[in-house]
PDB file of N, CA and C in Angstrom:
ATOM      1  N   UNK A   1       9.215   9.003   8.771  1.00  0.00           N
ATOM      2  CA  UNK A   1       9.135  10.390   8.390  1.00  0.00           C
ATOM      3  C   UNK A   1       8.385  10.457   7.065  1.00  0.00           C
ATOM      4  N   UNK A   2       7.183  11.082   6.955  1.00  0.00           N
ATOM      5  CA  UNK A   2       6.716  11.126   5.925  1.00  0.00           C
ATOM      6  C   UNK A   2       5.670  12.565   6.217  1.00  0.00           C
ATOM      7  N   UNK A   3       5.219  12.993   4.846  1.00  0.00           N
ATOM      8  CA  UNK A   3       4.092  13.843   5.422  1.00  0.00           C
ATOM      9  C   UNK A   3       3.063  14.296   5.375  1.00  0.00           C
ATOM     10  N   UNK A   4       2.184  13.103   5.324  1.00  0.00           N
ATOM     11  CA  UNK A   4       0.932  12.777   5.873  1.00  0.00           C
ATOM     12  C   UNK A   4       1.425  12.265   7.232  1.00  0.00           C
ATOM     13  N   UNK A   5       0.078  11.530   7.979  1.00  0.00           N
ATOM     14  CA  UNK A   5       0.352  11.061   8.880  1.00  0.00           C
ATOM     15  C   UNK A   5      -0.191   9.287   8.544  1.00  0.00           C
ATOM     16  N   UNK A   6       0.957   8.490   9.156  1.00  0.00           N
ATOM     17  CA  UNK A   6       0.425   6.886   8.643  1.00  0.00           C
ATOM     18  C   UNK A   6      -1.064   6.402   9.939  1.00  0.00           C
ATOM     19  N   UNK A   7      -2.015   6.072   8.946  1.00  0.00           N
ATOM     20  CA  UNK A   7      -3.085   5.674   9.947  1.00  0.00           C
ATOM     21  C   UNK A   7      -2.891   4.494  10.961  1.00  0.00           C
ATOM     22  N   UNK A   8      -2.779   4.552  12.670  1.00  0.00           N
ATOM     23  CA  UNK A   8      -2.502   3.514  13.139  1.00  0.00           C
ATOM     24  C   UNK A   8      -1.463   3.635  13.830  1.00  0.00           C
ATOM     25  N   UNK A   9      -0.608   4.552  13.311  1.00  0.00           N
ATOM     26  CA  UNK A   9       0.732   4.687  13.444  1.00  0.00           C
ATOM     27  C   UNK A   9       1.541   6.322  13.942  1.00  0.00           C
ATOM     28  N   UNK A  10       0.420   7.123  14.257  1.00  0.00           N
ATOM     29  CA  UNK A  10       0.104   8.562  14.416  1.00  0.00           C
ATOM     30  C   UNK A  10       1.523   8.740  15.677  1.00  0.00           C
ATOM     31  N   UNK A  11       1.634   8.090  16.764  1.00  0.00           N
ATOM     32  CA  UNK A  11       2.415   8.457  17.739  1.00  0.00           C
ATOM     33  C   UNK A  11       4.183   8.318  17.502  1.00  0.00           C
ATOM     34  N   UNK A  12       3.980   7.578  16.117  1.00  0.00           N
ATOM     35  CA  UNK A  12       5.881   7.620  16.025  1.00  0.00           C
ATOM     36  C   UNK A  12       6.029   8.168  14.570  1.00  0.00           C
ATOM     37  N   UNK A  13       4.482   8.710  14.328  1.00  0.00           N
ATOM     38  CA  UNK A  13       5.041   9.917  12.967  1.00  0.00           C
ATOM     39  C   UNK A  13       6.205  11.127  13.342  1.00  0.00           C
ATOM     40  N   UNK A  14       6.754  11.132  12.754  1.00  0.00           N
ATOM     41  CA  UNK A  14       7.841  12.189  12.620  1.00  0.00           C
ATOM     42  C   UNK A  14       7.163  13.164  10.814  1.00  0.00           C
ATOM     43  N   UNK A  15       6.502  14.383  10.944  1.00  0.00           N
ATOM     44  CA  UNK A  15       6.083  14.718  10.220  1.00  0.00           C
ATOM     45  C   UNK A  15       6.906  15.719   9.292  1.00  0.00           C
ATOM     46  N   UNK A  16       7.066  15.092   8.023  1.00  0.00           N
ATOM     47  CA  UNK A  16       8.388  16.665   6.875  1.00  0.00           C
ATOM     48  C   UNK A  16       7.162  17.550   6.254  1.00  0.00           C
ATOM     49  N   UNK A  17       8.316  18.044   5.808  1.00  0.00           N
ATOM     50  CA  UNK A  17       7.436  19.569   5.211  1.00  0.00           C
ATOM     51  C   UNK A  17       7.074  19.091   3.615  1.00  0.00           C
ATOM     52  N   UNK A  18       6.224  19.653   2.831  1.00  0.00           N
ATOM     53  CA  UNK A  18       6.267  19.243   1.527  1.00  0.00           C
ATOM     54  C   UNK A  18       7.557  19.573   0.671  1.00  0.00           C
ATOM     55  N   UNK A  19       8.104  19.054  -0.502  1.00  0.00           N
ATOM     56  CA  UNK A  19       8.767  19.395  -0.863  1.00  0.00           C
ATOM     57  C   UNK A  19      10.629  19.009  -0.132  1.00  0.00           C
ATOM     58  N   UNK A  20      11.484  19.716  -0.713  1.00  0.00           N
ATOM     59  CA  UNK A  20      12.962  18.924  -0.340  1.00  0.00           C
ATOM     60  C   UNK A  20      13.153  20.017   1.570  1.00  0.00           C
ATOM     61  N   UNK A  21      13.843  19.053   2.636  1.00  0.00           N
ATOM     62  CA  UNK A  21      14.141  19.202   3.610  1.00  0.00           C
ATOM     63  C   UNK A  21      15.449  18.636   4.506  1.00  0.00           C
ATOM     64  N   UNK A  22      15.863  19.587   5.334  1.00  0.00           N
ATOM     65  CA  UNK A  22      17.356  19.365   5.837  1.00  0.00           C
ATOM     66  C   UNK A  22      17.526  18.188   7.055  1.00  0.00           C
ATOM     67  N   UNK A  23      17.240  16.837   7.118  1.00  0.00           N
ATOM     68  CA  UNK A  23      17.353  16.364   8.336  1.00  0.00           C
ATOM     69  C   UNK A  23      18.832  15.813   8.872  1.00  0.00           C
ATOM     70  N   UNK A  24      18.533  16.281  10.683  1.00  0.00           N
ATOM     71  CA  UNK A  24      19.589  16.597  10.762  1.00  0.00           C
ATOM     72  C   UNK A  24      19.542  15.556  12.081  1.00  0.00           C
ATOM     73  N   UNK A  25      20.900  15.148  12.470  1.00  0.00           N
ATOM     74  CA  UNK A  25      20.321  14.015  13.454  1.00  0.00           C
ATOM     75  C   UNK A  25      21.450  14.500  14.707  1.00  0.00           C
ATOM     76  N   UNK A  26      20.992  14.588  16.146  1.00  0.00           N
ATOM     77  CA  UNK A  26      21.600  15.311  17.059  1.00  0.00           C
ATOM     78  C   UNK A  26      21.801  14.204  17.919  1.00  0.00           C
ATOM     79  N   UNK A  27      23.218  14.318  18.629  1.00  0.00           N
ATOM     80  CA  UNK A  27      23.777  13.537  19.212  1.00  0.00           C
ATOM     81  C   UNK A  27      23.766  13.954  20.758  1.00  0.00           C
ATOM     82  N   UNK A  28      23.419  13.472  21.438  1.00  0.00           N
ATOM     83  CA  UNK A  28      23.333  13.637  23.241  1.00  0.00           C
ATOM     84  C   UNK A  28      24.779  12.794  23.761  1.00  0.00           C
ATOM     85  N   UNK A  29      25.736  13.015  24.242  1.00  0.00           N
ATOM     86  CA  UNK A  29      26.752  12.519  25.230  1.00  0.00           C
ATOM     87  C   UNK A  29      27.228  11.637  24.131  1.00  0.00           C
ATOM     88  N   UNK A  30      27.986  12.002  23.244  1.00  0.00           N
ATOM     89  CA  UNK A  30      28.237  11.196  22.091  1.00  0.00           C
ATOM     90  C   UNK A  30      29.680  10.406  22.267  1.00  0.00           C
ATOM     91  N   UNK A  31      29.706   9.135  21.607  1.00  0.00           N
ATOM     92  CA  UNK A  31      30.710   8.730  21.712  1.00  0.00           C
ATOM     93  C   UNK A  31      32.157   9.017  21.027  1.00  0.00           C
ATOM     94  N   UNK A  32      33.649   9.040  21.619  1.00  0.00           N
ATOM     95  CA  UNK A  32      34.492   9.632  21.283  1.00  0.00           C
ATOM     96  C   UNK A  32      34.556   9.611  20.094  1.00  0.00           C
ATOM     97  N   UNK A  33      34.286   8.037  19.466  1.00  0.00           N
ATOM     98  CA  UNK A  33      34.839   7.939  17.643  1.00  0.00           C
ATOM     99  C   UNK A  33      33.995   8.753  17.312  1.00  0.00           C
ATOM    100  N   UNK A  34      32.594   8.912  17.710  1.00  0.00           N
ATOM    101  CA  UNK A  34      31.371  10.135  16.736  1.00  0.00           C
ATOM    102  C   UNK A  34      32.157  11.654  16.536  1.00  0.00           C
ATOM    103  N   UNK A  35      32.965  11.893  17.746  1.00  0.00           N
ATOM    104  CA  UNK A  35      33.613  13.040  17.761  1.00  0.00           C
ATOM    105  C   UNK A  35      35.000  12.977  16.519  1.00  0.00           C
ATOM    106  N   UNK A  36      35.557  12.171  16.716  1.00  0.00           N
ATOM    107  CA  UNK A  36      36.815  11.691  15.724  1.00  0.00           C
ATOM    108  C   UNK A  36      36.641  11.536  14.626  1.00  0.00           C
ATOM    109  N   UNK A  37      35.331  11.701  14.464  1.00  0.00           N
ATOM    110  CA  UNK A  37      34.879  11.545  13.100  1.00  0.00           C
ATOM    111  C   UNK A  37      35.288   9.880  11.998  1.00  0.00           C
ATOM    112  N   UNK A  38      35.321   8.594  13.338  1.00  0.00           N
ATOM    113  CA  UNK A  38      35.613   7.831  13.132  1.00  0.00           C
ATOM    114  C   UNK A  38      34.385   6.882  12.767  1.00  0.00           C
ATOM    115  N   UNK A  39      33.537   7.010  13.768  1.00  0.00           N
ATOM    116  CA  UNK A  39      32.256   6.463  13.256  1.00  0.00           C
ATOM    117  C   UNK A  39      31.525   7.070  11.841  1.00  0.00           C
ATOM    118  N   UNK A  40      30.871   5.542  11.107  1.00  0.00           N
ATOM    119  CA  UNK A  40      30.061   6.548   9.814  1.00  0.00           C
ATOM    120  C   UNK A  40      28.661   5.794  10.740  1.00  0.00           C
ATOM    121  N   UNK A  41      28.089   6.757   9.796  1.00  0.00           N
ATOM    122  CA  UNK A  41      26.225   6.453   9.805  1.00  0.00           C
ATOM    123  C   UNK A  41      25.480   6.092   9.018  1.00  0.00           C
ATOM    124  N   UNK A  42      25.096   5.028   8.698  1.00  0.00           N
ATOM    125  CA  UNK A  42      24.103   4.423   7.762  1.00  0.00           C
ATOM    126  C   UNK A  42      23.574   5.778   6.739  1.00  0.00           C
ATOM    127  N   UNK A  43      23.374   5.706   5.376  1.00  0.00           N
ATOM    128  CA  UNK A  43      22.907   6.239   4.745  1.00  0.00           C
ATOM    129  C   UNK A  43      21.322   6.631   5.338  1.00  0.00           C
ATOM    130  N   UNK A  44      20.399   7.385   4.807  1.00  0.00           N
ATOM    131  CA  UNK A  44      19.438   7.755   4.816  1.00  0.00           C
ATOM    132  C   UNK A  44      18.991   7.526   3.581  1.00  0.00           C
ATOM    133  N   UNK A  45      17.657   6.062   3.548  1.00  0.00           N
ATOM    134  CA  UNK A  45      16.710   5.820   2.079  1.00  0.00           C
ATOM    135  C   UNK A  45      15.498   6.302   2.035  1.00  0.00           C
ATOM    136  N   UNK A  46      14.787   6.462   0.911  1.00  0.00           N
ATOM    137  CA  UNK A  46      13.696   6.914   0.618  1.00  0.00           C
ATOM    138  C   UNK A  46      13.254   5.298   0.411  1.00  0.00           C
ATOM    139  N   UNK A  47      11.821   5.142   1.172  1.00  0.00           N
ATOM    140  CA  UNK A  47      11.180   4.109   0.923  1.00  0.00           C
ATOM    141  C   UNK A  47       9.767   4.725   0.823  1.00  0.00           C
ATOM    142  N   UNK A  48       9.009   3.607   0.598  1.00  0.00           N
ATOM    143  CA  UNK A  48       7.886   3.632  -0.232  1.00  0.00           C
ATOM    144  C   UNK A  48       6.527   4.143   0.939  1.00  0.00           C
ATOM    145  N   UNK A  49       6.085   5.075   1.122  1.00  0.00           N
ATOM    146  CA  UNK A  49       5.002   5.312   2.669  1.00  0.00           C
ATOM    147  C   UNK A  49       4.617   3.989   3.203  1.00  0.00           C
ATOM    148  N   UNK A  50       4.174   4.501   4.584  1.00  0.00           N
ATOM    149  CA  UNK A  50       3.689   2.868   5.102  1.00  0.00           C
ATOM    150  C   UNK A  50       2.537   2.988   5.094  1.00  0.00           C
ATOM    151  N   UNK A  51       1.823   1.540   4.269  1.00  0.00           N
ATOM    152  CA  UNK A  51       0.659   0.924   4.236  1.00  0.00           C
ATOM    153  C   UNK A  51       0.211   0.105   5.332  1.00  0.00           C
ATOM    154  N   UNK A  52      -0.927   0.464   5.772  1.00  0.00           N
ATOM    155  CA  UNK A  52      -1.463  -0.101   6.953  1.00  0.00           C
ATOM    156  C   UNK A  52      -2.193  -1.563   6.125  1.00  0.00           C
ATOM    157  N   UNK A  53      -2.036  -2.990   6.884  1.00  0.00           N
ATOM    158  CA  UNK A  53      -2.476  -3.939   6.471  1.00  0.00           C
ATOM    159  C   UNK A  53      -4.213  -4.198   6.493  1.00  0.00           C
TER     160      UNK A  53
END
């Protein structure tokens, strides 16, 4: 997720808006603990854009 688009890499860009944004991650046929609020989820990091070699 970034927003430009990475050269090379165009078909699994996921493109943000400039500036701060709400991402939100949607669950299809989810499992019971997701519901129980038993499962956690990995944080979400800011890393550095991807450089094409």
């Amino acid at each position: 997720m970034q927003r430009e688009a990475p050269k090379g890499k165009e078909s699994n860009w996921l493109p943000t808006p400039a500036g701060d944004f709400n991402l939100v991650l949607r669950v299809f046929a989810p499992d019971p603990s997701m519901l129980n609020k038993q499962h956690s989820w990995p944080a979400v990091e800011e890393t550095k854009p991807f450089q094409a070699r």
